[in-house]
PDB file of N, CA and C in Angstrom:
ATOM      1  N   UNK A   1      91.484  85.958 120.170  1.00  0.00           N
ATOM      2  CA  UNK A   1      91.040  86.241 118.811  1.00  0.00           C
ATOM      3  C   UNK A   1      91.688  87.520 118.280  1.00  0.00           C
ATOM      4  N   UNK A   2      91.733  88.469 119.384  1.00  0.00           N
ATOM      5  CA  UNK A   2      92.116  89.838 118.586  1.00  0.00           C
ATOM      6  C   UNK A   2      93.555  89.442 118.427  1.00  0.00           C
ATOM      7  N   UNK A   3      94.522  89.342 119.318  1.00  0.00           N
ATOM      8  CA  UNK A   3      96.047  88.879 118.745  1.00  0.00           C
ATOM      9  C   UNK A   3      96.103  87.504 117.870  1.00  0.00           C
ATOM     10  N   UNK A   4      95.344  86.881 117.102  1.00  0.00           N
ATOM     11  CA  UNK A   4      95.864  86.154 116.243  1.00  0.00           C
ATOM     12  C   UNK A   4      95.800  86.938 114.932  1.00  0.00           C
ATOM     13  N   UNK A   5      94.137  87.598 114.994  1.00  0.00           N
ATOM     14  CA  UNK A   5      94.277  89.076 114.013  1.00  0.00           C
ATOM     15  C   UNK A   5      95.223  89.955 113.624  1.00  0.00           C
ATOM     16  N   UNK A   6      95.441  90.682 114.492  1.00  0.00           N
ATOM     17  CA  UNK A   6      97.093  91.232 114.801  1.00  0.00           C
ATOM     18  C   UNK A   6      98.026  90.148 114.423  1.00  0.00           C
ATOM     19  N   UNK A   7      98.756  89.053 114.419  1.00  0.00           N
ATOM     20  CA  UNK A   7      99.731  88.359 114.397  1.00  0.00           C
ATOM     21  C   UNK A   7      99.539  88.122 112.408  1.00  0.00           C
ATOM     22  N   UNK A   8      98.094  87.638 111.997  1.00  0.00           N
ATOM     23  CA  UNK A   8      97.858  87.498 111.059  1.00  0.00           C
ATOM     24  C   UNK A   8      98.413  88.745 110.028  1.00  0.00           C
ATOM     25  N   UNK A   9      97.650  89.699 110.609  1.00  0.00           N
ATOM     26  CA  UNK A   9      97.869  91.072 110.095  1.00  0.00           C
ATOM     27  C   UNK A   9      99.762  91.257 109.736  1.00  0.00           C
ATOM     28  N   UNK A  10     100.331  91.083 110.598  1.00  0.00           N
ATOM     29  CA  UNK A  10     102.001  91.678 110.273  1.00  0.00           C
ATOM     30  C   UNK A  10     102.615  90.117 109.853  1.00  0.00           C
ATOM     31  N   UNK A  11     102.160  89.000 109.446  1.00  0.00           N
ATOM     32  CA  UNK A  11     102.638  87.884 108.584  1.00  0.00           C
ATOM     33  C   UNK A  11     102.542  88.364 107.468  1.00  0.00           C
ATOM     34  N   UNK A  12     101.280  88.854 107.474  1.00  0.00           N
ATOM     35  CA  UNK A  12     100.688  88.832 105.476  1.00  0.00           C
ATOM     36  C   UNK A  12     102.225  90.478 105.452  1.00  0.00           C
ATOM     37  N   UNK A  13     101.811  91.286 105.989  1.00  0.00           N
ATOM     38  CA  UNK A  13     102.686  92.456 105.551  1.00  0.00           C
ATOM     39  C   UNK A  13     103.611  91.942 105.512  1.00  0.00           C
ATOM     40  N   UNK A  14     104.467  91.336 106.464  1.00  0.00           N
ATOM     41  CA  UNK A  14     105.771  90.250 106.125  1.00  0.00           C
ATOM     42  C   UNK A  14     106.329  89.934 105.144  1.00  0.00           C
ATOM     43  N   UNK A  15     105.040  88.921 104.469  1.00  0.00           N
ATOM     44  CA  UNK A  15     104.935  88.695 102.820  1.00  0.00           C
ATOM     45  C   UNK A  15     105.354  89.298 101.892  1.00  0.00           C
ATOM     46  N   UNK A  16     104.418  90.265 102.457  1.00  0.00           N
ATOM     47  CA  UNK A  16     104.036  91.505 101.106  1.00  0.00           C
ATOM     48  C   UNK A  16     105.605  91.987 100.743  1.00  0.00           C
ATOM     49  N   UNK A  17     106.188  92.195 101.887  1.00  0.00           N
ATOM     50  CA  UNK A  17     107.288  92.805 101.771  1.00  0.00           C
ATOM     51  C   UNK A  17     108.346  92.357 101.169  1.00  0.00           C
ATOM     52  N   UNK A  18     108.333  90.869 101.698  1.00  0.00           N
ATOM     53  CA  UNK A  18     109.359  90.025 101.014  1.00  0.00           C
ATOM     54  C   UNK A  18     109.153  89.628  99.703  1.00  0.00           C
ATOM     55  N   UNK A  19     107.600  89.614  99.215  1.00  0.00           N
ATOM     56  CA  UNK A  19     107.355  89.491  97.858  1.00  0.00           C
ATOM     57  C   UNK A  19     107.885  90.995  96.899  1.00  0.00           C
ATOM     58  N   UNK A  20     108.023  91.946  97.303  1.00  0.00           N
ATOM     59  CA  UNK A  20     108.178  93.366  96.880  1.00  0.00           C
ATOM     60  C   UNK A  20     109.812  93.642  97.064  1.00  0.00           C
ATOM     61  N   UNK A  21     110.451  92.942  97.353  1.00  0.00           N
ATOM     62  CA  UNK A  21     112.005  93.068  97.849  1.00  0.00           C
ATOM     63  C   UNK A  21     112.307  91.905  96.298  1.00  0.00           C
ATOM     64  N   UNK A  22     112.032  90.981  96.556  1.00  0.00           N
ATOM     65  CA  UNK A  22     112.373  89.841  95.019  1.00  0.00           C
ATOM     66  C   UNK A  22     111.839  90.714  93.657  1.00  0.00           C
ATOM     67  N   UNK A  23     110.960  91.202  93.832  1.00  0.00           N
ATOM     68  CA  UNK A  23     110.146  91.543  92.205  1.00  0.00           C
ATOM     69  C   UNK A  23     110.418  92.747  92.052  1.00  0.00           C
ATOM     70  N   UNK A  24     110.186  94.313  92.866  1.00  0.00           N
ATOM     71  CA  UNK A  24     110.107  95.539  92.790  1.00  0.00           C
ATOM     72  C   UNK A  24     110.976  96.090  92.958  1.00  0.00           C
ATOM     73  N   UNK A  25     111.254  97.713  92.675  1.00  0.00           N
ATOM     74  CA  UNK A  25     112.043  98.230  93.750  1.00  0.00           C
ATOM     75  C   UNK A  25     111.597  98.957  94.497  1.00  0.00           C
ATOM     76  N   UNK A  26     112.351  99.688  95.537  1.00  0.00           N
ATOM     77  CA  UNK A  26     112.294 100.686  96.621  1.00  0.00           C
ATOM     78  C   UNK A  26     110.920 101.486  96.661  1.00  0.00           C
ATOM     79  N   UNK A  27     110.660 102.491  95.075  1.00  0.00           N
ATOM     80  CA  UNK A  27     109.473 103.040  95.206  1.00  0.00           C
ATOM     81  C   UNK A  27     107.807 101.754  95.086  1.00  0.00           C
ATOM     82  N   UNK A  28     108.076 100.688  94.542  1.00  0.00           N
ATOM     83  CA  UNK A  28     106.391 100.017  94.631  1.00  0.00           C
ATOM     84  C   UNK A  28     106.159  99.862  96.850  1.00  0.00           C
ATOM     85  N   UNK A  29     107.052 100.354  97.329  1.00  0.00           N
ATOM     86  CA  UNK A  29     106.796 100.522  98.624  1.00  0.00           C
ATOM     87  C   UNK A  29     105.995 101.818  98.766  1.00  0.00           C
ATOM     88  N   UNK A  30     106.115 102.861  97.859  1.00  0.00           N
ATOM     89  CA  UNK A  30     105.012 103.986  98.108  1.00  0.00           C
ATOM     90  C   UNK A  30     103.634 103.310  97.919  1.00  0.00           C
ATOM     91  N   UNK A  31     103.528 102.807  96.973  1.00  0.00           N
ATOM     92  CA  UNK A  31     101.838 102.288  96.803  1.00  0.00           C
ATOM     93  C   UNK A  31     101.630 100.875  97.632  1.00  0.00           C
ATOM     94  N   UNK A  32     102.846 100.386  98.165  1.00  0.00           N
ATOM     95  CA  UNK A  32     102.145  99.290  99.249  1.00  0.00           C
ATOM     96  C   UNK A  32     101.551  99.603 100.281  1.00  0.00           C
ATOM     97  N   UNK A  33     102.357 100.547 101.240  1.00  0.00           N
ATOM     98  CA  UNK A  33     102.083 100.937 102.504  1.00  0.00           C
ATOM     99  C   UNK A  33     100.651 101.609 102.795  1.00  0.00           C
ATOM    100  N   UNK A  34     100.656 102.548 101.574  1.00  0.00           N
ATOM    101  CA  UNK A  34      98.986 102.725 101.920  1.00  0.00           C
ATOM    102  C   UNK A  34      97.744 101.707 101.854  1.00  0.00           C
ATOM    103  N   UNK A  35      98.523 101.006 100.940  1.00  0.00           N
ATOM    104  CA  UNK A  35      97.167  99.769 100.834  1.00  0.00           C
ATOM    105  C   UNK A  35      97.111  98.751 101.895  1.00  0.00           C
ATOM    106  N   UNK A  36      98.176  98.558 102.742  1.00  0.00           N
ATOM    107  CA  UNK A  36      98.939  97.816 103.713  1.00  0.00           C
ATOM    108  C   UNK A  36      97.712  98.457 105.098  1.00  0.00           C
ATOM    109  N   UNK A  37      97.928  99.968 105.034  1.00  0.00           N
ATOM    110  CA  UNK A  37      97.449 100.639 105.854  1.00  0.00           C
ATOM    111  C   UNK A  37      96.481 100.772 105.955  1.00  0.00           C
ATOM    112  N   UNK A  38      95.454 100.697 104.972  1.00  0.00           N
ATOM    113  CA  UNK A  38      93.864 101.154 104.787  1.00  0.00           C
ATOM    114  C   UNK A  38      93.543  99.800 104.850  1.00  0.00           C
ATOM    115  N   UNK A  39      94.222  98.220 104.161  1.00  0.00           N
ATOM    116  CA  UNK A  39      93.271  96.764 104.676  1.00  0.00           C
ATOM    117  C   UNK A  39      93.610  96.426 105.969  1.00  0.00           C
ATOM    118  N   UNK A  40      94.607  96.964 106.559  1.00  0.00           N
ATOM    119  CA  UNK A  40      94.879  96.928 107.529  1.00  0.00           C
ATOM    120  C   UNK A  40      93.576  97.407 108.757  1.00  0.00           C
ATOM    121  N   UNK A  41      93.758  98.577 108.531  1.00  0.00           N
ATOM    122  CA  UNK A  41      92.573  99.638 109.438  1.00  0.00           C
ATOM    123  C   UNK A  41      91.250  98.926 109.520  1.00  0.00           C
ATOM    124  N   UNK A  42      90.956  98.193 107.553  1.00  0.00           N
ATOM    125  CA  UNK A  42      89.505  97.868 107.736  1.00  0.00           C
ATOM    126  C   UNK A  42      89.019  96.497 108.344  1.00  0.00           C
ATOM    127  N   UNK A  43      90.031  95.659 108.371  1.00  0.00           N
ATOM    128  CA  UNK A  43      90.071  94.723 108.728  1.00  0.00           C
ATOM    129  C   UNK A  43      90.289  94.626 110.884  1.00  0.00           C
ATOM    130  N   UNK A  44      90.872  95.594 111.016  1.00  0.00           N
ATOM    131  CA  UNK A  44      91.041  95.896 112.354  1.00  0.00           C
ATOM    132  C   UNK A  44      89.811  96.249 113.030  1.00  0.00           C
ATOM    133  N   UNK A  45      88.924  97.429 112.029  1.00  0.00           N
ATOM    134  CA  UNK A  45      87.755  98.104 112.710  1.00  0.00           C
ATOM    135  C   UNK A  45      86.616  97.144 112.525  1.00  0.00           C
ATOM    136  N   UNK A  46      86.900  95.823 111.878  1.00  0.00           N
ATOM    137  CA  UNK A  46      85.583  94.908 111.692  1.00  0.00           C
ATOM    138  C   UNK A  46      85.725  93.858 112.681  1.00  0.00           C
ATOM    139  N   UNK A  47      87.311  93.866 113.501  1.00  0.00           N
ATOM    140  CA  UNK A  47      86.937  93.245 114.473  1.00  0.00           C
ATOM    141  C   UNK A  47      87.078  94.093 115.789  1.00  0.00           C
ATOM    142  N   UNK A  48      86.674  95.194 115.764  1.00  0.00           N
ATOM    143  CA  UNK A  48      86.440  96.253 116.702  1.00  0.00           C
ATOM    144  C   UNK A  48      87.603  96.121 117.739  1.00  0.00           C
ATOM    145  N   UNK A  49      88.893  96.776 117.002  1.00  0.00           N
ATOM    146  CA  UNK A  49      90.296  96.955 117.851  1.00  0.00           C
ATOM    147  C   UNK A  49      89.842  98.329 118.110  1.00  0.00           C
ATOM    148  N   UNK A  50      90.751  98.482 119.150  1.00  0.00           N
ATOM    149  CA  UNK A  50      90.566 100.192 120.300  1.00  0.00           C
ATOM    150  C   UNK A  50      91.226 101.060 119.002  1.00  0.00           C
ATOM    151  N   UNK A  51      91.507 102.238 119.128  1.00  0.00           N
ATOM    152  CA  UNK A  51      92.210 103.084 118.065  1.00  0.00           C
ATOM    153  C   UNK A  51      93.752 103.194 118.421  1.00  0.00           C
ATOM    154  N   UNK A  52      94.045 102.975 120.045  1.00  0.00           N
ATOM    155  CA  UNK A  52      96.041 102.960 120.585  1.00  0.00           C
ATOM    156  C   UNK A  52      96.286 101.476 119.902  1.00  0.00           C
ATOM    157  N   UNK A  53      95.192 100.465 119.996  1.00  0.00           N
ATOM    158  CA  UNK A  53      95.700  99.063 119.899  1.00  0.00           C
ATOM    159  C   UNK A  53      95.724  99.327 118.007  1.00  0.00           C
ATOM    160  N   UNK A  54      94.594  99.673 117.396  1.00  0.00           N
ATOM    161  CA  UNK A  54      94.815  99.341 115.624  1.00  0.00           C
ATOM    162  C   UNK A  54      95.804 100.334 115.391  1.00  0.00           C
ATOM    163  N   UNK A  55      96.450 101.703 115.591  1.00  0.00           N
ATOM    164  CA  UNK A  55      97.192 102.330 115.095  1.00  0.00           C
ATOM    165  C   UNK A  55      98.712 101.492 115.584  1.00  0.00           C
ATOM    166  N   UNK A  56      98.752 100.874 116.597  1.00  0.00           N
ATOM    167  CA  UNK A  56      99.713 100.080 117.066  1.00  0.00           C
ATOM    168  C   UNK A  56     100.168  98.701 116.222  1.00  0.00           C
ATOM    169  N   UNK A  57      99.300  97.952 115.528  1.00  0.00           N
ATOM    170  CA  UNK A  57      99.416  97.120 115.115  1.00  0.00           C
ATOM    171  C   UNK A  57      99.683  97.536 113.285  1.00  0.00           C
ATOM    172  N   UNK A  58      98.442  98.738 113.004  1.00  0.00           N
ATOM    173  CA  UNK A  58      99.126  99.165 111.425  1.00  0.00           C
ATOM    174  C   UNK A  58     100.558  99.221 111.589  1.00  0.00           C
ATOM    175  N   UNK A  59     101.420 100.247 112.833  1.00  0.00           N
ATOM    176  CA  UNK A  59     102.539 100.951 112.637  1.00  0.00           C
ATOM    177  C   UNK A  59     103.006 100.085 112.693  1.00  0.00           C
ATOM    178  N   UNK A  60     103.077  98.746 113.155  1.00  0.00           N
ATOM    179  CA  UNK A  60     104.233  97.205 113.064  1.00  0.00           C
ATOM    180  C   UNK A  60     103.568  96.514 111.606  1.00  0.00           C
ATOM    181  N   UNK A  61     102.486  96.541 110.868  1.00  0.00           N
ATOM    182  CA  UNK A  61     102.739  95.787 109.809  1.00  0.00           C
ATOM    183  C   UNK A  61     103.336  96.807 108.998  1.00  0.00           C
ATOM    184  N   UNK A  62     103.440  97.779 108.796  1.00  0.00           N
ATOM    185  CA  UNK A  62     104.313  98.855 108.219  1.00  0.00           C
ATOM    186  C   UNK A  62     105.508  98.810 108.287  1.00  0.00           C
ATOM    187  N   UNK A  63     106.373  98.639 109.560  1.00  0.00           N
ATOM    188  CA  UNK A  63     107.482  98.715 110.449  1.00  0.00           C
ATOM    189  C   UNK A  63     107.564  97.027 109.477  1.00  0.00           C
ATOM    190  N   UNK A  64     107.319  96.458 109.626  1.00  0.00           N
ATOM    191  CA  UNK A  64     107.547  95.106 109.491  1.00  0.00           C
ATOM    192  C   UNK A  64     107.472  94.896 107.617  1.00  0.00           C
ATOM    193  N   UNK A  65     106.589  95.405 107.015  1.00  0.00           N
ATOM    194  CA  UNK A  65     106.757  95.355 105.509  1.00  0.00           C
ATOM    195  C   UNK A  65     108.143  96.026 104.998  1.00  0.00           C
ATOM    196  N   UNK A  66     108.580  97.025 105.568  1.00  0.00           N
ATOM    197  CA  UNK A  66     109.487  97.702 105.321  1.00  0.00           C
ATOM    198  C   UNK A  66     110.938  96.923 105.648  1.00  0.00           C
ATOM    199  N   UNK A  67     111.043  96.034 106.831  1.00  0.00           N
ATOM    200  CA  UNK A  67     112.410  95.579 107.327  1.00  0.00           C
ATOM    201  C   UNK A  67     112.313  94.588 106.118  1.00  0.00           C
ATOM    202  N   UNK A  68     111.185  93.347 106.100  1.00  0.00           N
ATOM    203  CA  UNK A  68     111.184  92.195 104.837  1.00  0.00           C
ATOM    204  C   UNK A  68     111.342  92.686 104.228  1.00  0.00           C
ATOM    205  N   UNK A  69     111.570  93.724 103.545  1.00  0.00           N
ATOM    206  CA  UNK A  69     111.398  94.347 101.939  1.00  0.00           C
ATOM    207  C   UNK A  69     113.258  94.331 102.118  1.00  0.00           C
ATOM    208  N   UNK A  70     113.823  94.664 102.950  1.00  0.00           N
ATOM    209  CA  UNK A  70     115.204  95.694 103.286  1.00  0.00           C
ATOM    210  C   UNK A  70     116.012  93.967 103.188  1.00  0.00           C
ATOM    211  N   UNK A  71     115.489  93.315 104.193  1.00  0.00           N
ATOM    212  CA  UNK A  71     116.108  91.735 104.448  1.00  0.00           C
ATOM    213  C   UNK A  71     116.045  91.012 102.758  1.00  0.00           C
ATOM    214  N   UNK A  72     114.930  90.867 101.997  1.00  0.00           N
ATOM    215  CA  UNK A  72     114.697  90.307 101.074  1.00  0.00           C
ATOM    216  C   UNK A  72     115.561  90.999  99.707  1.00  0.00           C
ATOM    217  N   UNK A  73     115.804  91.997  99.588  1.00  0.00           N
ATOM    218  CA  UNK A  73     116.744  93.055  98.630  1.00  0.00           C
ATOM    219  C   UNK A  73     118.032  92.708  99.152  1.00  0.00           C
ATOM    220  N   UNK A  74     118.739  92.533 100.672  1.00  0.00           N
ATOM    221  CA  UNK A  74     119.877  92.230 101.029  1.00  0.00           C
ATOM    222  C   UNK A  74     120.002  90.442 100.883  1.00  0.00           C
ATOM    223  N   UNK A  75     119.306  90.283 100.844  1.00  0.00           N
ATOM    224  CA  UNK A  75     119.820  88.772 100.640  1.00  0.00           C
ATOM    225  C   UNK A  75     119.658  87.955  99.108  1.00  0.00           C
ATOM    226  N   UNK A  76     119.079  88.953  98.405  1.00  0.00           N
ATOM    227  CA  UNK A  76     118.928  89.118  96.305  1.00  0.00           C
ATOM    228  C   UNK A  76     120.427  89.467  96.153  1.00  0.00           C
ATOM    229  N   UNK A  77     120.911  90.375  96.859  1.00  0.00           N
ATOM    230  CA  UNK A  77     122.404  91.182  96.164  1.00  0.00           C
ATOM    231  C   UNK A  77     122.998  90.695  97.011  1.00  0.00           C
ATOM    232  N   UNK A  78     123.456  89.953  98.260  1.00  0.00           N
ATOM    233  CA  UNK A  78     124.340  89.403  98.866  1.00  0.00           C
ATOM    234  C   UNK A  78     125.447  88.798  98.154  1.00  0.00           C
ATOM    235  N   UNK A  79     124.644  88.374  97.699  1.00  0.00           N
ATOM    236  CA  UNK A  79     125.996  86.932  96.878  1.00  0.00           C
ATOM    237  C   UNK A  79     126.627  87.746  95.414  1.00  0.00           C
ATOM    238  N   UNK A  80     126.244  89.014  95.194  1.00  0.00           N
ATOM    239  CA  UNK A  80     127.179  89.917  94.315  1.00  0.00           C
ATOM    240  C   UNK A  80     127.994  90.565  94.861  1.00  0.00           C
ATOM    241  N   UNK A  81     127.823  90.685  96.280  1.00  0.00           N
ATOM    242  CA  UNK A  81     128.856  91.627  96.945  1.00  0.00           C
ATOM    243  C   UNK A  81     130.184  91.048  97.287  1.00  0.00           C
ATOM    244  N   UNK A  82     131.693  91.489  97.326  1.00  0.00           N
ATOM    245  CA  UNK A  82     132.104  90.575  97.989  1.00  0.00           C
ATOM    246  C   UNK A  82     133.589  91.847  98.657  1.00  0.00           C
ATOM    247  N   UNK A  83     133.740  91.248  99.752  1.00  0.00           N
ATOM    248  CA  UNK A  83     134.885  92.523 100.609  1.00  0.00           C
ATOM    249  C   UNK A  83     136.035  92.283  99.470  1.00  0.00           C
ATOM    250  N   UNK A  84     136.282  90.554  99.302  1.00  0.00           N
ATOM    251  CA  UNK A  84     137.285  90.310  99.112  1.00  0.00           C
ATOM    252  C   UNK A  84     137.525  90.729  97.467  1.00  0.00           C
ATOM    253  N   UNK A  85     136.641  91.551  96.384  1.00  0.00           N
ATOM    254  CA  UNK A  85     137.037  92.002  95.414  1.00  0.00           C
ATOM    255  C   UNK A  85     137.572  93.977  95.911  1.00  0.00           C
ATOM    256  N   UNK A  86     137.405  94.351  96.442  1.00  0.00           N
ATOM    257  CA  UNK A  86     137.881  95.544  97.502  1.00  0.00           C
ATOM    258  C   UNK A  86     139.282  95.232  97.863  1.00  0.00           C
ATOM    259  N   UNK A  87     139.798  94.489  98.176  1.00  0.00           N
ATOM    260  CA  UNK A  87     140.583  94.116  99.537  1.00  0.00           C
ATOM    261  C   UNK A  87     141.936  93.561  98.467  1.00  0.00           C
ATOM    262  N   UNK A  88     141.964  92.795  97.267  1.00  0.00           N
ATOM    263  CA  UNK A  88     142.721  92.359  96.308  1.00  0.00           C
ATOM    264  C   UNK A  88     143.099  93.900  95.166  1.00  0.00           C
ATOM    265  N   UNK A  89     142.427  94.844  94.949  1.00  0.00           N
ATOM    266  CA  UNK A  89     142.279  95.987  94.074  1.00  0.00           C
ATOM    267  C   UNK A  89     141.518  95.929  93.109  1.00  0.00           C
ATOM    268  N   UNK A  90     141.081  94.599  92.657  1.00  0.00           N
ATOM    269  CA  UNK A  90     140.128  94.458  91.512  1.00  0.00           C
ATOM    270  C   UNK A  90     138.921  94.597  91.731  1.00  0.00           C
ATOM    271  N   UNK A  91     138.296  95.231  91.006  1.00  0.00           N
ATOM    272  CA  UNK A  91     136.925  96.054  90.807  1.00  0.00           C
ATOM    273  C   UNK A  91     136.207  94.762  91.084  1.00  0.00           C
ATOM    274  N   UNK A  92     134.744  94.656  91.350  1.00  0.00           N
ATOM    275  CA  UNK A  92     133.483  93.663  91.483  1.00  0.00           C
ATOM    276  C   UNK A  92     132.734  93.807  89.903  1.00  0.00           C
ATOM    277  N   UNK A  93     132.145  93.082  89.800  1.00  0.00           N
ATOM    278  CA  UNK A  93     131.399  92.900  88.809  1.00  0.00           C
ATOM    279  C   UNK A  93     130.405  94.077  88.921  1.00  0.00           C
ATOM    280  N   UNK A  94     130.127  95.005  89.995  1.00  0.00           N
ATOM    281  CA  UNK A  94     129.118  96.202  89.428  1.00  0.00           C
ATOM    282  C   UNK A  94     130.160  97.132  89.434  1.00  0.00           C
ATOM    283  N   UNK A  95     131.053  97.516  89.486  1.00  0.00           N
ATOM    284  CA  UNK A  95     132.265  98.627  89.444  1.00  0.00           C
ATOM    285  C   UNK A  95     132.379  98.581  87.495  1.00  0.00           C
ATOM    286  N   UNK A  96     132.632  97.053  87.286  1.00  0.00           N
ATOM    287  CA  UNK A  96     132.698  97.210  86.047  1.00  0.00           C
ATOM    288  C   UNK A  96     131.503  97.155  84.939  1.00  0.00           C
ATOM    289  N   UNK A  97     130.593  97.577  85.428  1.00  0.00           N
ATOM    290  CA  UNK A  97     129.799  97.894  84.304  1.00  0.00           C
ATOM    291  C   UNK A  97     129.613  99.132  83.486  1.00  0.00           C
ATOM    292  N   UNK A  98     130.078 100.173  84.107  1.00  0.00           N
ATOM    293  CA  UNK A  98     130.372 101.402  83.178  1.00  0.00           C
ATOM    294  C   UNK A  98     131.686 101.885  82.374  1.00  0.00           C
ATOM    295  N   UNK A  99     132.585 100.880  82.377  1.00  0.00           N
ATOM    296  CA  UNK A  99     133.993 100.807  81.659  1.00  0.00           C
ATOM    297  C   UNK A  99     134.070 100.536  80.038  1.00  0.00           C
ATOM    298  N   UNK A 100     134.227 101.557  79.427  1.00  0.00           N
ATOM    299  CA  UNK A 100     133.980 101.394  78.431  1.00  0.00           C
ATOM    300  C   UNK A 100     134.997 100.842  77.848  1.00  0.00           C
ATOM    301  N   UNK A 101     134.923  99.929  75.967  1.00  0.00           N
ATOM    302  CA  UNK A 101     135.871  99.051  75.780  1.00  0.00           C
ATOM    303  C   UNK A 101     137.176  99.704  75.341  1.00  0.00           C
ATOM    304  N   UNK A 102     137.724 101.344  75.555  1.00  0.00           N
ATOM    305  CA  UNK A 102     138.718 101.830  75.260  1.00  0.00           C
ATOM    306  C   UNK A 102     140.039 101.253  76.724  1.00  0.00           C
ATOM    307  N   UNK A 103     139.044 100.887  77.556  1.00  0.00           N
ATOM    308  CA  UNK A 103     139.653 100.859  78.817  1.00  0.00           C
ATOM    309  C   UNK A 103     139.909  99.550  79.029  1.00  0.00           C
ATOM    310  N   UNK A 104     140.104  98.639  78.116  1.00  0.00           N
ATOM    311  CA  UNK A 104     140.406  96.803  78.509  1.00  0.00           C
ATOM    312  C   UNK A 104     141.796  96.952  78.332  1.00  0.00           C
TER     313      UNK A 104
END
């Protein structure tokens, strides 16, 4: 029971993260993690986890909201990146967005 809790616990942060990587940026991770951290805790202490085991399991749905967030933002901008506009001399489509039209 207690590790499906735990397992439950760092899916949903999982989520959270990957939902916050598509919609947000970088900072709506300041106001996740605490909230991540405190339903986390309360939900831990109602099924009476030790304090090494719940601080263990917050620090991985944390650890774990943070990588989905990093994976879900890298795989949004993936397909804008490309070596091969580097590698030919021509700029990428975000190089050229500050070129103003004196410069065509």
């Amino acid at each position: 029971m207690n590790l499906t809790i735990a397992i439950v616990l760092i899916v949903a942060s999982a989520l959270v993260g990957i939902a916050t990587g598509y919609f947000f940026r970088i900072w709506a991770l300041v106001v996740i993690a605490p909230v991540i951290a405190i339903l986390s805790a309360v939900v831990l202490r109602s099924y009476e986890f030790g304090m090494l085991a719940g601080v263990s399991v917050i620090a991985a749905c944390l650890a774990i909201c943070q990588l989905a967030y990093l994976a879900a933002t890298f795989l949004l901008d993936a397909r804008h990146i490309s070596i091969h506009d580097e590698i030919n001399g021509q700029p990428g489509e975000q190089g050229e967005r500050k070129i103003g039209r004196q410069h065509e």
